[in-house]
N, C-alpha and C. Protein backbone atom coordinates (compact mmCIF):
# COMPACT_ATOMS: atom_id res chain seq x y z
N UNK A 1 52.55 -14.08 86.97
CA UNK A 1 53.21 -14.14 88.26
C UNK A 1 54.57 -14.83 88.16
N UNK A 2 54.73 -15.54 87.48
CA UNK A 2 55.74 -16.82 87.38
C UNK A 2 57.03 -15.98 86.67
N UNK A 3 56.77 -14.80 85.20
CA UNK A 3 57.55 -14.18 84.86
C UNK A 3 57.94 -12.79 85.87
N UNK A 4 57.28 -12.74 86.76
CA UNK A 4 57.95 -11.59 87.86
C UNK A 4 59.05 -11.99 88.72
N UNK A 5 58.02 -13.39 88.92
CA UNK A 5 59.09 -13.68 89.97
C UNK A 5 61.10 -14.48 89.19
N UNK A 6 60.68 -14.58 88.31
CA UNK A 6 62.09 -15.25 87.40
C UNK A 6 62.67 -13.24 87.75
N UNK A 7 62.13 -12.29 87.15
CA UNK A 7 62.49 -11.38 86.69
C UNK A 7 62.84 -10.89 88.11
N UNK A 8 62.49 -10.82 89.07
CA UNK A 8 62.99 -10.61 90.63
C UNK A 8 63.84 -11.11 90.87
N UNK A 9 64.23 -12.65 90.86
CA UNK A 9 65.63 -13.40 91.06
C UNK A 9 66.31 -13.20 90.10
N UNK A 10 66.24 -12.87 88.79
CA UNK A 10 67.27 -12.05 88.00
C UNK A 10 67.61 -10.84 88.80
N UNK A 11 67.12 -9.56 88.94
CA UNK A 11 67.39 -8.86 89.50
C UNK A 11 68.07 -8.77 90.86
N UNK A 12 67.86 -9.47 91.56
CA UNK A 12 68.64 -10.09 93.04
C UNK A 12 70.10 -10.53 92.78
N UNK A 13 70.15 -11.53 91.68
CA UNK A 13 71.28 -11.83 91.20
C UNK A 13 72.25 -10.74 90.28
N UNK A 14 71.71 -9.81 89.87
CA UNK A 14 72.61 -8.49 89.26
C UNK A 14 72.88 -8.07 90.63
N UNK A 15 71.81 -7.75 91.49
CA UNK A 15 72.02 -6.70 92.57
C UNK A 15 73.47 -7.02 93.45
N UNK A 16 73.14 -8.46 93.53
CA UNK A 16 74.63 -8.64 94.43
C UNK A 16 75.84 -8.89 93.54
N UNK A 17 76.14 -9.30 92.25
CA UNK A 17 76.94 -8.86 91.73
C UNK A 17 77.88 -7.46 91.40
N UNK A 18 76.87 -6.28 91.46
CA UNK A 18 77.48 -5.16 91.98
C UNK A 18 77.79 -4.86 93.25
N UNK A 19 76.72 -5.16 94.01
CA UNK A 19 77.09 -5.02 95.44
C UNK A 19 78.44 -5.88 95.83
N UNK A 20 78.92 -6.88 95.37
CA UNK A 20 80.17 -7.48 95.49
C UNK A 20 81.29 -6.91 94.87
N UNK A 21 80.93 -6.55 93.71
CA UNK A 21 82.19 -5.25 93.18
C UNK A 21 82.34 -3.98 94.01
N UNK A 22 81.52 -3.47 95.07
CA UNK A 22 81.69 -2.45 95.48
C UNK A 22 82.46 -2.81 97.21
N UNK A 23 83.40 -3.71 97.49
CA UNK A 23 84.03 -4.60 98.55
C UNK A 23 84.67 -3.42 99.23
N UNK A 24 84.34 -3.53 100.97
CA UNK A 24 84.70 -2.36 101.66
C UNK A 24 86.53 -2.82 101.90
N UNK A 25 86.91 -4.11 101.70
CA UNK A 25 88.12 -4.67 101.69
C UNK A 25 89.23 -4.44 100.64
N UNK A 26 88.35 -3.57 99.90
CA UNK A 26 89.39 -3.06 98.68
C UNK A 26 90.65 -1.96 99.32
N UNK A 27 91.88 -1.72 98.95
CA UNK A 27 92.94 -1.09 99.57
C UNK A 27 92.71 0.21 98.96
N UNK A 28 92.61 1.51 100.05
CA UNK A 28 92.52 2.78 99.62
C UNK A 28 93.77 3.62 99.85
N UNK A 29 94.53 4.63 98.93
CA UNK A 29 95.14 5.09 99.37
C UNK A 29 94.78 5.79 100.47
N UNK A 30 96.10 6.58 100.33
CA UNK A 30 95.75 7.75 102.06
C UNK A 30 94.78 9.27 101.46
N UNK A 31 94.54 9.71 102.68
CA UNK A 31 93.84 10.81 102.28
C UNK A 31 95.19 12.04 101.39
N UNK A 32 94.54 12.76 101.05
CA UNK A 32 95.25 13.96 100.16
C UNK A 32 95.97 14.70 101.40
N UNK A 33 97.44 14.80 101.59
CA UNK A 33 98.50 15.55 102.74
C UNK A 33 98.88 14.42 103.27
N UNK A 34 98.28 13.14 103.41
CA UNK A 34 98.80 12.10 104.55
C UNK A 34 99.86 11.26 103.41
N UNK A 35 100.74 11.00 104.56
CA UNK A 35 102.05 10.48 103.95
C UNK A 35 101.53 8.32 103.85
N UNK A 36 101.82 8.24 102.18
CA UNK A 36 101.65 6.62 102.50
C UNK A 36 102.05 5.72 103.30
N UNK A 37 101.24 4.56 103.81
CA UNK A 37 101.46 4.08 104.82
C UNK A 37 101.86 1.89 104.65
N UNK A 38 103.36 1.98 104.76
CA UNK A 38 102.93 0.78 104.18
C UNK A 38 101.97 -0.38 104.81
N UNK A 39 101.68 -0.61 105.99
CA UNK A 39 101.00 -1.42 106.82
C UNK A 39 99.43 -1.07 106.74
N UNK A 40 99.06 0.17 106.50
CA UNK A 40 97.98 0.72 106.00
C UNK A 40 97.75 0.69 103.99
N UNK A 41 98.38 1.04 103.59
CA UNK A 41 98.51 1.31 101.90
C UNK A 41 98.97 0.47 101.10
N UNK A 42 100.02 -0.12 101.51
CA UNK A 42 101.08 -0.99 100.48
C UNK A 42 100.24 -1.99 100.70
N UNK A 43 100.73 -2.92 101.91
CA UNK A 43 100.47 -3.89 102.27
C UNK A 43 99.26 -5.20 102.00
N UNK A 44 98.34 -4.43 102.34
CA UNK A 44 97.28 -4.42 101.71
C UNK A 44 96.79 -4.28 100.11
N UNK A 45 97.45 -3.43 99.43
CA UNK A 45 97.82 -3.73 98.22
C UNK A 45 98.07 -5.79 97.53
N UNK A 46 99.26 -5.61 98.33
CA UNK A 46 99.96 -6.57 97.45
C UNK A 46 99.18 -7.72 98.51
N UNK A 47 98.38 -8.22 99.19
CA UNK A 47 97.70 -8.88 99.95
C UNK A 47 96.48 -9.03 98.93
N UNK A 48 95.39 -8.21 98.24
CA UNK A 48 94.53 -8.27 97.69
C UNK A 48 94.76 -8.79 96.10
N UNK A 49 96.22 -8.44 95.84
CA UNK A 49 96.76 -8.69 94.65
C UNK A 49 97.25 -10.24 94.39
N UNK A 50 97.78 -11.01 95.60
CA UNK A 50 98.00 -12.45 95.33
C UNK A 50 99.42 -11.87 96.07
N UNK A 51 100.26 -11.12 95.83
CA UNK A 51 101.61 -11.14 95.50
C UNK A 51 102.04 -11.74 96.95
N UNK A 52 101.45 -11.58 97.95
CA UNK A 52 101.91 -12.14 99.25
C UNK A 52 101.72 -14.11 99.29
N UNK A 53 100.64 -14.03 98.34
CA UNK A 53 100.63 -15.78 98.57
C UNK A 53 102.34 -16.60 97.51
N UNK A 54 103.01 -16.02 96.93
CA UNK A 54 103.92 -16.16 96.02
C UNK A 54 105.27 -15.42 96.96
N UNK A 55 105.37 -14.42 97.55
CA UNK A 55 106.55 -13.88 97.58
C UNK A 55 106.08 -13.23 99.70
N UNK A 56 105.64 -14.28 100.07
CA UNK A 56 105.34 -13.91 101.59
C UNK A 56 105.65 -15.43 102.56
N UNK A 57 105.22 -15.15 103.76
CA UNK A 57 106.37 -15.94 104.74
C UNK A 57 106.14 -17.63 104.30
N UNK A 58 104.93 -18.03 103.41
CA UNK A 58 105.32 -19.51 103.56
C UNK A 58 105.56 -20.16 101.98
N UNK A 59 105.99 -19.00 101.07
CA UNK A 59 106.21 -19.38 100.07
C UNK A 59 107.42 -18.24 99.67
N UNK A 60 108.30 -18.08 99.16
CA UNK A 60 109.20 -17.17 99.23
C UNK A 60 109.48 -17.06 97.36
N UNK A 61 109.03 -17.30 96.49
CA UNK A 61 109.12 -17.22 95.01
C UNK A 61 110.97 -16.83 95.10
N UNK A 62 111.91 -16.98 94.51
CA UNK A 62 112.83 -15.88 93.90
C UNK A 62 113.65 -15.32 95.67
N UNK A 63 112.87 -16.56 96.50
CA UNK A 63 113.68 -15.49 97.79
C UNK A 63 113.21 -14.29 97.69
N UNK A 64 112.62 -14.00 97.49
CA UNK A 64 112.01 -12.62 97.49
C UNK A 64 110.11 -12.28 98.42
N UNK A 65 110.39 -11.40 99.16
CA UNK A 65 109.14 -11.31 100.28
C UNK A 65 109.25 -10.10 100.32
N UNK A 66 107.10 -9.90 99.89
CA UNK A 66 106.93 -8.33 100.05
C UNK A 66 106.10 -8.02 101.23
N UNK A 67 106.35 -9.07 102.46
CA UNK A 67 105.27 -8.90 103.22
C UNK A 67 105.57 -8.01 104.43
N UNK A 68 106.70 -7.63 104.01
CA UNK A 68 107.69 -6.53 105.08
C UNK A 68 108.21 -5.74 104.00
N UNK A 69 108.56 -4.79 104.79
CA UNK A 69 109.95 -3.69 104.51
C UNK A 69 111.08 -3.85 104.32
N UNK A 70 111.20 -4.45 105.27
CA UNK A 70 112.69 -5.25 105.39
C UNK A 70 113.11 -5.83 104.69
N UNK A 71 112.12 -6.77 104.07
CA UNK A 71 112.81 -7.93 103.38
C UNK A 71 112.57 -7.37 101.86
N UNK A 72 111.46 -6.57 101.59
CA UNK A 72 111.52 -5.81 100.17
C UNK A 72 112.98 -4.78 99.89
N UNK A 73 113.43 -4.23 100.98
CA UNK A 73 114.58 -3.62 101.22
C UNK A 73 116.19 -4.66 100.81
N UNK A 74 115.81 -6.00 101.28
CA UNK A 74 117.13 -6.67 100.65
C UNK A 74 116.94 -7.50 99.46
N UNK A 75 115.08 -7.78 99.49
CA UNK A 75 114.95 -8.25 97.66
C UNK A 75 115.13 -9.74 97.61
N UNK A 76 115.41 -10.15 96.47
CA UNK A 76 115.24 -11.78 96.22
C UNK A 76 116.94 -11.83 95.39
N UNK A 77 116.74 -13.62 95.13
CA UNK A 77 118.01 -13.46 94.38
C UNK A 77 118.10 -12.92 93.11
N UNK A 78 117.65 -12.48 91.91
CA UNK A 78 117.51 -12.05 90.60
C UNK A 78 117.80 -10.42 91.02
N UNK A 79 116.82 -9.61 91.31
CA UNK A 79 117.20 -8.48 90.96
C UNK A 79 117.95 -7.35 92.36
N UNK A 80 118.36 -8.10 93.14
CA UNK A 80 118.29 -7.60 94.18
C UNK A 80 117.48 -6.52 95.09
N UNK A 81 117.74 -5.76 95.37
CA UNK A 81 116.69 -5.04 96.59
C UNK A 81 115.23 -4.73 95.80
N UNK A 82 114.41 -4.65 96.10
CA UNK A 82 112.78 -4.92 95.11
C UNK A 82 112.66 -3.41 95.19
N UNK A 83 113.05 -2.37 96.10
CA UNK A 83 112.91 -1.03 96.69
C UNK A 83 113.77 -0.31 96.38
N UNK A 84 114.20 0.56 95.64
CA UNK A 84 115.20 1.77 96.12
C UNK A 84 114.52 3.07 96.61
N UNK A 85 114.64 3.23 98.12
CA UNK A 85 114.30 4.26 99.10
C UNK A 85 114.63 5.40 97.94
N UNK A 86 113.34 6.63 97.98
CA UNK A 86 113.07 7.60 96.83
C UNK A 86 113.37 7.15 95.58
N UNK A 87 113.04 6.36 94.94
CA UNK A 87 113.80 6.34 93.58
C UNK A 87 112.50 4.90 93.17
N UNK A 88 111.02 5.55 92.94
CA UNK A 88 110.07 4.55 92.51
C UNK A 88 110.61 3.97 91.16
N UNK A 89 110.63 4.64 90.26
CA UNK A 89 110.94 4.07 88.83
C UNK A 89 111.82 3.66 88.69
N UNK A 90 112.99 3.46 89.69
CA UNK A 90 114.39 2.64 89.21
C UNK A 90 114.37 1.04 90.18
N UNK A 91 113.38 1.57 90.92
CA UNK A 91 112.93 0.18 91.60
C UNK A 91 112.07 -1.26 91.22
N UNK A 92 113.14 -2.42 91.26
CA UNK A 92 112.60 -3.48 90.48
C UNK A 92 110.87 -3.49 90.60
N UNK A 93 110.49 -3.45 92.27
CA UNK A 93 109.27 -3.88 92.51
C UNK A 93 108.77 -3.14 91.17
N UNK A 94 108.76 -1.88 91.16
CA UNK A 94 107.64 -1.31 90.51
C UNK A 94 107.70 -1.89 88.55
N UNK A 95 109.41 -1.98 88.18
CA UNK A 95 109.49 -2.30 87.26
C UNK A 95 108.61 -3.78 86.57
N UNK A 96 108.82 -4.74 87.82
CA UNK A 96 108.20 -5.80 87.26
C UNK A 96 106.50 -5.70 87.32
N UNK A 97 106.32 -4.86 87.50
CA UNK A 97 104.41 -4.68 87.53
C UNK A 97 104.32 -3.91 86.24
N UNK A 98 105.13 -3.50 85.47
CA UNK A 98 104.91 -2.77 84.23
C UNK A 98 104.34 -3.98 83.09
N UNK A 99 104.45 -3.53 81.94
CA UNK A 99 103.95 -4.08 80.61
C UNK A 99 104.83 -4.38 80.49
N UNK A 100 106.28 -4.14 80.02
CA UNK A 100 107.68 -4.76 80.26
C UNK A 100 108.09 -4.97 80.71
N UNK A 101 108.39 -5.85 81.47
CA UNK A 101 109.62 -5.88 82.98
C UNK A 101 110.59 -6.38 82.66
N UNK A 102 111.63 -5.93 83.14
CA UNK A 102 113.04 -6.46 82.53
C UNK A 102 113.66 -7.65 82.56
N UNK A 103 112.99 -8.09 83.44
CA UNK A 103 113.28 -9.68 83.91
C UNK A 103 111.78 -10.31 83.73
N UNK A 104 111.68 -11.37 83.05
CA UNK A 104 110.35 -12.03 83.22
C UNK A 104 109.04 -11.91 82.46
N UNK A 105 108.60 -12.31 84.03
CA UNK A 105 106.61 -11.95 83.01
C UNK A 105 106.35 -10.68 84.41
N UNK A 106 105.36 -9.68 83.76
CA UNK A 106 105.16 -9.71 84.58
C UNK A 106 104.03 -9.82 85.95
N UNK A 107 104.24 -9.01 86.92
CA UNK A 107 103.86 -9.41 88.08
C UNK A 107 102.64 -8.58 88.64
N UNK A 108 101.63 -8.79 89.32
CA UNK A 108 101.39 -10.12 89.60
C UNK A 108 101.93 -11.38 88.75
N UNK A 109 101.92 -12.80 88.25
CA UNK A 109 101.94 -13.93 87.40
C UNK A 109 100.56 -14.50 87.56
N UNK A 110 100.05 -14.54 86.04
CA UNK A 110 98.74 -14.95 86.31
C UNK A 110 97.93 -14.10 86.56
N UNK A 111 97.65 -13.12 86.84
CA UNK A 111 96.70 -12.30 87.69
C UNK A 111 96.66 -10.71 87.14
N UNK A 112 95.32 -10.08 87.30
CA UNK A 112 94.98 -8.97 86.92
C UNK A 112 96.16 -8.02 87.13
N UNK A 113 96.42 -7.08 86.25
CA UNK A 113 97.67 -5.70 86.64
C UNK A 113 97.08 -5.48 87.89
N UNK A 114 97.76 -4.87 88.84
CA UNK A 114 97.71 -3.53 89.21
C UNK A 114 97.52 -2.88 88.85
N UNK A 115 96.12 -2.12 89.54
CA UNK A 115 95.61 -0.71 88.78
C UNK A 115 96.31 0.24 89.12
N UNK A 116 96.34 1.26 87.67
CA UNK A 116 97.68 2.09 88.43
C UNK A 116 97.29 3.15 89.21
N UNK A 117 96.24 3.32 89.53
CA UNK A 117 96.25 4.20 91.23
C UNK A 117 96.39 3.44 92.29
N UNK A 118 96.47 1.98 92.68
CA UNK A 118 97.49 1.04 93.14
C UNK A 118 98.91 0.96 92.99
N UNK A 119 99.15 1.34 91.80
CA UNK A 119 100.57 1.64 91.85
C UNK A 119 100.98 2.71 91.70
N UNK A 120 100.66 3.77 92.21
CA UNK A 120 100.63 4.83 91.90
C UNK A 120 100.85 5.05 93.79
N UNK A 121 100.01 4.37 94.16
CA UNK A 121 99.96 4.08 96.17
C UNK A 121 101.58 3.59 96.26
N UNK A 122 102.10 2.93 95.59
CA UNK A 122 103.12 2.10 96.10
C UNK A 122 104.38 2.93 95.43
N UNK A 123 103.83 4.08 94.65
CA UNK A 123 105.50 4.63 94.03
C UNK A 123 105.59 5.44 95.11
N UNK A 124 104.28 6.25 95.17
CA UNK A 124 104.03 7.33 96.37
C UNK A 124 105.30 6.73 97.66
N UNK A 125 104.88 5.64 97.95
CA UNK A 125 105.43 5.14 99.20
C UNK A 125 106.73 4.87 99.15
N UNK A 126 107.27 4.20 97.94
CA UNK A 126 108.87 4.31 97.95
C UNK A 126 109.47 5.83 97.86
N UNK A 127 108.80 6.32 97.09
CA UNK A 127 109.21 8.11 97.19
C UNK A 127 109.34 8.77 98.43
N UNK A 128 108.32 8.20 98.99
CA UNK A 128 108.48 9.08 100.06
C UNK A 128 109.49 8.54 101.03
N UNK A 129 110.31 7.41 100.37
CA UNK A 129 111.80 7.28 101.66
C UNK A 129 111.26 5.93 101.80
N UNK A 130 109.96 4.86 101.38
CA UNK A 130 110.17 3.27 101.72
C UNK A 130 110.17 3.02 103.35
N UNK A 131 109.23 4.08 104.04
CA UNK A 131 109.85 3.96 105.25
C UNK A 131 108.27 2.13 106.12
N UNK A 132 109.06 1.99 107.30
CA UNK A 132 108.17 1.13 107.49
C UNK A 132 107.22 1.20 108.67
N UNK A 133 106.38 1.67 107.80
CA UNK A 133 105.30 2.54 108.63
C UNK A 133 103.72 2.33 108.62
């Protein structure tokens, strides 16, 4: 009896370990035809990622804040605008989430990549015009 029950609270304890990897709070892109959404897609992104506790309204890293449009649109002091509207790959944001980034370490700092169908959400969205939506 004594080894069932160990072997039950083992099992309880796997169970919610997956069940915690499977988090309904995880950021999904958009459906297949729907245009990315940053307040829906991005946002949420870089919220689950850390990048808002470093580069959002009460900590500003580099002058630089991705917790808007706006302010990803004028960028920090180093590389200037973090966004170039259609133009994902020439855009710092995306550059500094690479394996190389041209400036730095990169970004997140500290913290897991971005998976790249996460970033893959966020090229989508500068491509499609960076709009703030």
């Amino acid at each position: 009896m004594l080894y069932f029950t160990r072997t039950a609270a083992g099992l309880l304890v796997m169970l919610s370990i997956v069940l915690t990897g499977c988090n309904d709070d995880d950021p999904v892109g958009p459906d297949p035809g729907e245009d990315v959404s940053f307040s829906q897609h991005v946002l949420p992104i870089f919220q689950q990622h850390g990048c808002t506790d470093c580069h959002g309204a009460t900590l500003q890293e580099n002058n630089l804040r991705v917790d808007s449009v706006e302010r990803l649109l004028i960028g920090g002091d180093q590389l200037g605008p973090a966004v170039i509207p259609g133009n994902a790959e020439e855009s710092p944001l995306i550059r500094q989430m690479s394996a190389n980034p041209p400036l730095g370490n990169r970004m997140p700092l500290g913290m897991s990549p971005v998976p790249e169908s996460q970033q893959n959400t966020i090229r989508d969205w500068i491509n499609e015009g960076a709009e703030d939506n």
